[in-house]
N, C-alpha and C. Protein backbone atom coordinates (compact mmCIF):
# COMPACT_ATOMS: atom_id res chain seq x y z
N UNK A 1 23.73 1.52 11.69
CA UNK A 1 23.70 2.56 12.70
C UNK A 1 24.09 3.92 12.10
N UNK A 2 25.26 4.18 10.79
CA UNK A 2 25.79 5.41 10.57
C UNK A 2 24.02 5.72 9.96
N UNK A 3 23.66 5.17 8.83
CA UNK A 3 22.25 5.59 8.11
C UNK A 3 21.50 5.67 9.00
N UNK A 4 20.97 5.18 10.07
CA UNK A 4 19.90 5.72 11.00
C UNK A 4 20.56 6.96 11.71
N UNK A 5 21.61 7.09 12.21
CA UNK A 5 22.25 8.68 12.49
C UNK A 5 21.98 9.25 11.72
N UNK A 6 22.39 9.17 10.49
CA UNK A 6 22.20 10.27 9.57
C UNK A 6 20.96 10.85 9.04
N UNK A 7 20.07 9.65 9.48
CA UNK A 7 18.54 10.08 8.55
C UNK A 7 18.31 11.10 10.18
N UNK A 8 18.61 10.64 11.27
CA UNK A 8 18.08 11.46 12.46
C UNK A 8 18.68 12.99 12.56
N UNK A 9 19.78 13.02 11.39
CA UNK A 9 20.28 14.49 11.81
C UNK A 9 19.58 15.21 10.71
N UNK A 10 19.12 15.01 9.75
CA UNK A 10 18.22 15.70 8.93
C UNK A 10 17.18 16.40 9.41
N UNK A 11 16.97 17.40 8.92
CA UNK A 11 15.68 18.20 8.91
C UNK A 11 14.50 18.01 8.59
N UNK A 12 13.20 18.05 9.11
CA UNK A 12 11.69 17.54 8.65
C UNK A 12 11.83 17.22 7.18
N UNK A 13 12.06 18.64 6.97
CA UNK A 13 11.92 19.22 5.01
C UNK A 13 12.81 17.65 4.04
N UNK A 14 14.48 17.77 4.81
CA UNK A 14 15.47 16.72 4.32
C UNK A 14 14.61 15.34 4.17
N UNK A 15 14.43 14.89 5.36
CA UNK A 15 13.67 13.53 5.94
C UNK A 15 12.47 13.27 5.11
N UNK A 16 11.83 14.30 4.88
CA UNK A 16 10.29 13.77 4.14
C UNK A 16 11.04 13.43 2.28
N UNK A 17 11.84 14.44 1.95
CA UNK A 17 12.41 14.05 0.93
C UNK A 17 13.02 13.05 0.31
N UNK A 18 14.14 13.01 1.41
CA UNK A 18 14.51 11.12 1.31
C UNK A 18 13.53 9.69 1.27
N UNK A 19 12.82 9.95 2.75
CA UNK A 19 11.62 8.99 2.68
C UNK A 19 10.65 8.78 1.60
N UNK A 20 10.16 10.12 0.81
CA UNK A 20 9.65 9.94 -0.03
C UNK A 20 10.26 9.38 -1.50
N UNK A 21 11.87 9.48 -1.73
CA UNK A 21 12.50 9.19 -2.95
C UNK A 21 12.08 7.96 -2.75
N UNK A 22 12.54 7.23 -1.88
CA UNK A 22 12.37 5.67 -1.29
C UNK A 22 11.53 5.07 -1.48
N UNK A 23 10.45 5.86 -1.08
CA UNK A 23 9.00 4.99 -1.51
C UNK A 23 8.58 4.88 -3.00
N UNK A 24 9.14 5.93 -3.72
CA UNK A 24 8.84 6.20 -5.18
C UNK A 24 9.29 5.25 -5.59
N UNK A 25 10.95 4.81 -5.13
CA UNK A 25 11.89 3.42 -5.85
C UNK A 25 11.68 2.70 -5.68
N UNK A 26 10.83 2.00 -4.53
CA UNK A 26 10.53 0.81 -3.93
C UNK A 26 9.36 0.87 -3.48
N UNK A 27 8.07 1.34 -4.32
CA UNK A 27 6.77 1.69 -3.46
C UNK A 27 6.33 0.12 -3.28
N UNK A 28 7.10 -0.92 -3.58
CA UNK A 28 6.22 -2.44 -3.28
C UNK A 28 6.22 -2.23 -1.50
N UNK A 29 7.57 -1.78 -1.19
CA UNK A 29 7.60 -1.63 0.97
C UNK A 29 6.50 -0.55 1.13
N UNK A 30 6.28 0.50 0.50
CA UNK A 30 5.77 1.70 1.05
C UNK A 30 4.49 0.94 1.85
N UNK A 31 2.99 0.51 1.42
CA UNK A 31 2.26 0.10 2.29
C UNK A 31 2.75 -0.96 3.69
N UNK A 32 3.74 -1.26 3.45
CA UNK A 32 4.33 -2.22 4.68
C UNK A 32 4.85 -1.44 5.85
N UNK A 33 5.57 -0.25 5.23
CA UNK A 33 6.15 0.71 6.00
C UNK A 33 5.04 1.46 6.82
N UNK A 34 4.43 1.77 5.62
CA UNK A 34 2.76 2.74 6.67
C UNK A 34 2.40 1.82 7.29
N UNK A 35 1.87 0.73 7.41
CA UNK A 35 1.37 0.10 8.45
C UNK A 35 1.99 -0.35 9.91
N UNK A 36 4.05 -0.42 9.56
CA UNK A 36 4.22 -0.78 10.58
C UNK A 36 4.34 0.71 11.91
N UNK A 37 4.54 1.72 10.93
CA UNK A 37 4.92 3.17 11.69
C UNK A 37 3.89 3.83 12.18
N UNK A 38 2.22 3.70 11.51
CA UNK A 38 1.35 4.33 11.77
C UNK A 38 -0.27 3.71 11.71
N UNK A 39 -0.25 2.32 11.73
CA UNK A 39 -1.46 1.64 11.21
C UNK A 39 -2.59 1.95 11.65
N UNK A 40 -2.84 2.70 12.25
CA UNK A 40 -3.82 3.56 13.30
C UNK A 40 -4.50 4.80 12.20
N UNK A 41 -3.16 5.21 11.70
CA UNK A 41 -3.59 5.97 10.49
C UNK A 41 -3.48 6.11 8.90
N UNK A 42 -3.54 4.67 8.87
CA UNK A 42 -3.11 4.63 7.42
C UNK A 42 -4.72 4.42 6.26
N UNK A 43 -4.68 5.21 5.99
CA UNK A 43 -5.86 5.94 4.36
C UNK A 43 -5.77 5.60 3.37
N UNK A 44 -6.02 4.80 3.10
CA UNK A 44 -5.91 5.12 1.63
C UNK A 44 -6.76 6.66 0.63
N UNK A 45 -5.12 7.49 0.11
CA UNK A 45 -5.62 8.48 -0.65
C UNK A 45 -6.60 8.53 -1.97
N UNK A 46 -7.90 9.27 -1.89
CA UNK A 46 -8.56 9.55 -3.13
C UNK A 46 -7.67 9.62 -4.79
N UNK A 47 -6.54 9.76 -4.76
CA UNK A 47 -5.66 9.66 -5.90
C UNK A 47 -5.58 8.19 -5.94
N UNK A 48 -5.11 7.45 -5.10
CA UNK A 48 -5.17 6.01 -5.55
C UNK A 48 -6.96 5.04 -6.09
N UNK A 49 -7.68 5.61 -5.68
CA UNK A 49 -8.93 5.11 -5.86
C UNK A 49 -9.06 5.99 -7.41
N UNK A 50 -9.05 6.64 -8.18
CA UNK A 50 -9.04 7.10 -9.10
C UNK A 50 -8.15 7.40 -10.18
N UNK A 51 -6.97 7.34 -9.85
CA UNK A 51 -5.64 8.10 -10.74
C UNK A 51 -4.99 6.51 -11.14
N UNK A 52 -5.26 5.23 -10.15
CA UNK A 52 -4.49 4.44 -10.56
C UNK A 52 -5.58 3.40 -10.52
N UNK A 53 -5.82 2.31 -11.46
CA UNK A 53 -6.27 0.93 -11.20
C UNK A 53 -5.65 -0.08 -12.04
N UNK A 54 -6.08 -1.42 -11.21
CA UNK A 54 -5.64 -2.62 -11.71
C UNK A 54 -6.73 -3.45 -12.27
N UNK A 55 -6.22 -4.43 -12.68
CA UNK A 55 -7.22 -5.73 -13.37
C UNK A 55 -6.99 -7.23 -12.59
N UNK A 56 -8.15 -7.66 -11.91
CA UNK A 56 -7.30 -8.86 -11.52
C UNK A 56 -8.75 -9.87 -11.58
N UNK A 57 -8.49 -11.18 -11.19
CA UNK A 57 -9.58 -12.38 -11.04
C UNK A 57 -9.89 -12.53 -9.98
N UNK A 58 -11.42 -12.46 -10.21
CA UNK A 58 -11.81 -12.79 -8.34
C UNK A 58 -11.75 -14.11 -8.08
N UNK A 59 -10.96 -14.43 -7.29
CA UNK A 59 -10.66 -15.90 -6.97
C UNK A 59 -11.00 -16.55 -5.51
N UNK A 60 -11.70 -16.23 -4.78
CA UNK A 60 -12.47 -16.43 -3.70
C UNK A 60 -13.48 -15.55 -2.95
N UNK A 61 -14.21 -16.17 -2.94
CA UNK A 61 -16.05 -15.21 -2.97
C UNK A 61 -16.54 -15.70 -1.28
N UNK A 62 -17.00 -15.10 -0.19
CA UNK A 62 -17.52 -15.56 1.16
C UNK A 62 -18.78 -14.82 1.47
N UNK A 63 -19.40 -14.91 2.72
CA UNK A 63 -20.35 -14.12 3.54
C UNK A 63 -19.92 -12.42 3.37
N UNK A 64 -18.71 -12.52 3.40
CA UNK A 64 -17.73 -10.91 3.95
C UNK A 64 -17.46 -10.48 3.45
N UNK A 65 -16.81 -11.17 2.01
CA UNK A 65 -15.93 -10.66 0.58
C UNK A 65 -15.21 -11.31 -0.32
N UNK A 66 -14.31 -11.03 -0.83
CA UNK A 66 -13.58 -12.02 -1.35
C UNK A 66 -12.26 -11.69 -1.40
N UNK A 67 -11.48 -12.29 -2.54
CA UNK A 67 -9.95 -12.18 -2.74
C UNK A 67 -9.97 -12.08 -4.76
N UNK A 68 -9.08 -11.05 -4.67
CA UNK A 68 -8.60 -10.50 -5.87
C UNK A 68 -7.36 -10.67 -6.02
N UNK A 69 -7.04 -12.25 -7.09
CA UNK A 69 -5.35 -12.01 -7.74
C UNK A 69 -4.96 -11.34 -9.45
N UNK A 70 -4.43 -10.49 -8.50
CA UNK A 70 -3.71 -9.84 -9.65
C UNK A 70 -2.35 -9.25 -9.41
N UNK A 71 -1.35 -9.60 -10.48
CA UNK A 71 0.03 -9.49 -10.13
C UNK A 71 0.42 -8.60 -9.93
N UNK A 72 -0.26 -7.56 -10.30
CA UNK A 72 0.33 -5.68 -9.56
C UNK A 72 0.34 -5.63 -8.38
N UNK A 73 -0.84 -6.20 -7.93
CA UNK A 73 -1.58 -5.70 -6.61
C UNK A 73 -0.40 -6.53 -5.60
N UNK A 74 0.01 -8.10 -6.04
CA UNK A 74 0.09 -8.94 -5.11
C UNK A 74 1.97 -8.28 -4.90
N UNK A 75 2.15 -7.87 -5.96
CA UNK A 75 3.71 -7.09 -5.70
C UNK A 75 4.17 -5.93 -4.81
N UNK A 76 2.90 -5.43 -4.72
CA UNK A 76 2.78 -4.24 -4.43
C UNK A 76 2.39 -4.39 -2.48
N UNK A 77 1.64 -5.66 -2.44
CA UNK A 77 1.19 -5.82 -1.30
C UNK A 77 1.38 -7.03 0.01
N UNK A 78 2.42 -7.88 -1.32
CA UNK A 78 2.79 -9.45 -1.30
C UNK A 78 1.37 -10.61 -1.19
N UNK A 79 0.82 -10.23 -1.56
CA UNK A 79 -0.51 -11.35 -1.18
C UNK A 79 -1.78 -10.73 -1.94
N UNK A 80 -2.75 -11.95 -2.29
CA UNK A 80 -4.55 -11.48 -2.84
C UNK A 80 -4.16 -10.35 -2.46
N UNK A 81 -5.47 -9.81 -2.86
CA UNK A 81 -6.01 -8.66 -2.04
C UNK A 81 -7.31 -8.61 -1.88
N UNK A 82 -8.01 -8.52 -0.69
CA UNK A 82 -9.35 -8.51 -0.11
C UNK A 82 -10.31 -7.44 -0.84
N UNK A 83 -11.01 -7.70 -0.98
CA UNK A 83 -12.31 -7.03 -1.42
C UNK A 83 -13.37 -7.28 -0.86
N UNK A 84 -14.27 -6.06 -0.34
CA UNK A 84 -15.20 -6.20 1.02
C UNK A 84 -16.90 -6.22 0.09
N UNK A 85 -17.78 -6.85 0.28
CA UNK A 85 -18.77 -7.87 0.10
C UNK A 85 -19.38 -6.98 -0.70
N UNK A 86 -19.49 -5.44 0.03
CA UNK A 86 -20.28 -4.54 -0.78
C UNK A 86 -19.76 -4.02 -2.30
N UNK A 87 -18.28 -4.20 -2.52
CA UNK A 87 -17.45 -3.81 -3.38
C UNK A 87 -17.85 -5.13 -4.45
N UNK A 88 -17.89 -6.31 -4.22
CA UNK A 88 -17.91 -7.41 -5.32
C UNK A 88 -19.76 -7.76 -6.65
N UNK A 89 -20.37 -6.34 -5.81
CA UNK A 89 -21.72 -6.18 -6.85
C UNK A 89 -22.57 -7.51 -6.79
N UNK A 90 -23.01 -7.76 -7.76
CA UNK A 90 -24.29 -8.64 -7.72
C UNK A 90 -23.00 -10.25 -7.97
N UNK A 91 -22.29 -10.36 -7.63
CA UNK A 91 -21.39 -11.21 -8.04
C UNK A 91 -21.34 -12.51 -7.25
């Protein structure tokens, strides 16, 4: 209760600062966090589609898509990660 007071008496400017140190130290919560606060609007940014990638095995193929394990991703997200039908190429 004192840390939720305290994050509430901060200022926009304070608040985005903190929140953001947080996510930097622990970005494995950050997508968990966006989804539970705003999932309506959560984007993925053009910096992540370009500035960062991973390597992983496609390990289940369907009608829809498949599933990609790779241990960055699954830390980062706790689980596969989906890949949509058009993304997996002539595969």
């Amino acid at each position: 209760e004192v840390i939720r007071q305290s994050l509430k008496n901060l200022d926009d400017a304070a608040l985005v600062r903190v929140l953001g140190n947080l996510m930097t130290s622990h970005p494995q919560v950050a997508p968990k966090v966006v989804s539970v606060a705003v999932p309506e609007l959560t984007f993925l940014p053009t910096k992540a589609l370009v500035a960062k990638r991973s390597v992983g095995v496609i390990c289940q193929v369907g009608n829809e898509g498949g599933m990609i394990e790779c241990p960055e991703l699954e830390a980062a997200f706790g689980s596969a990660v989906s890949v949509g039908r058009n993304q997996l190429g002539p595969y």
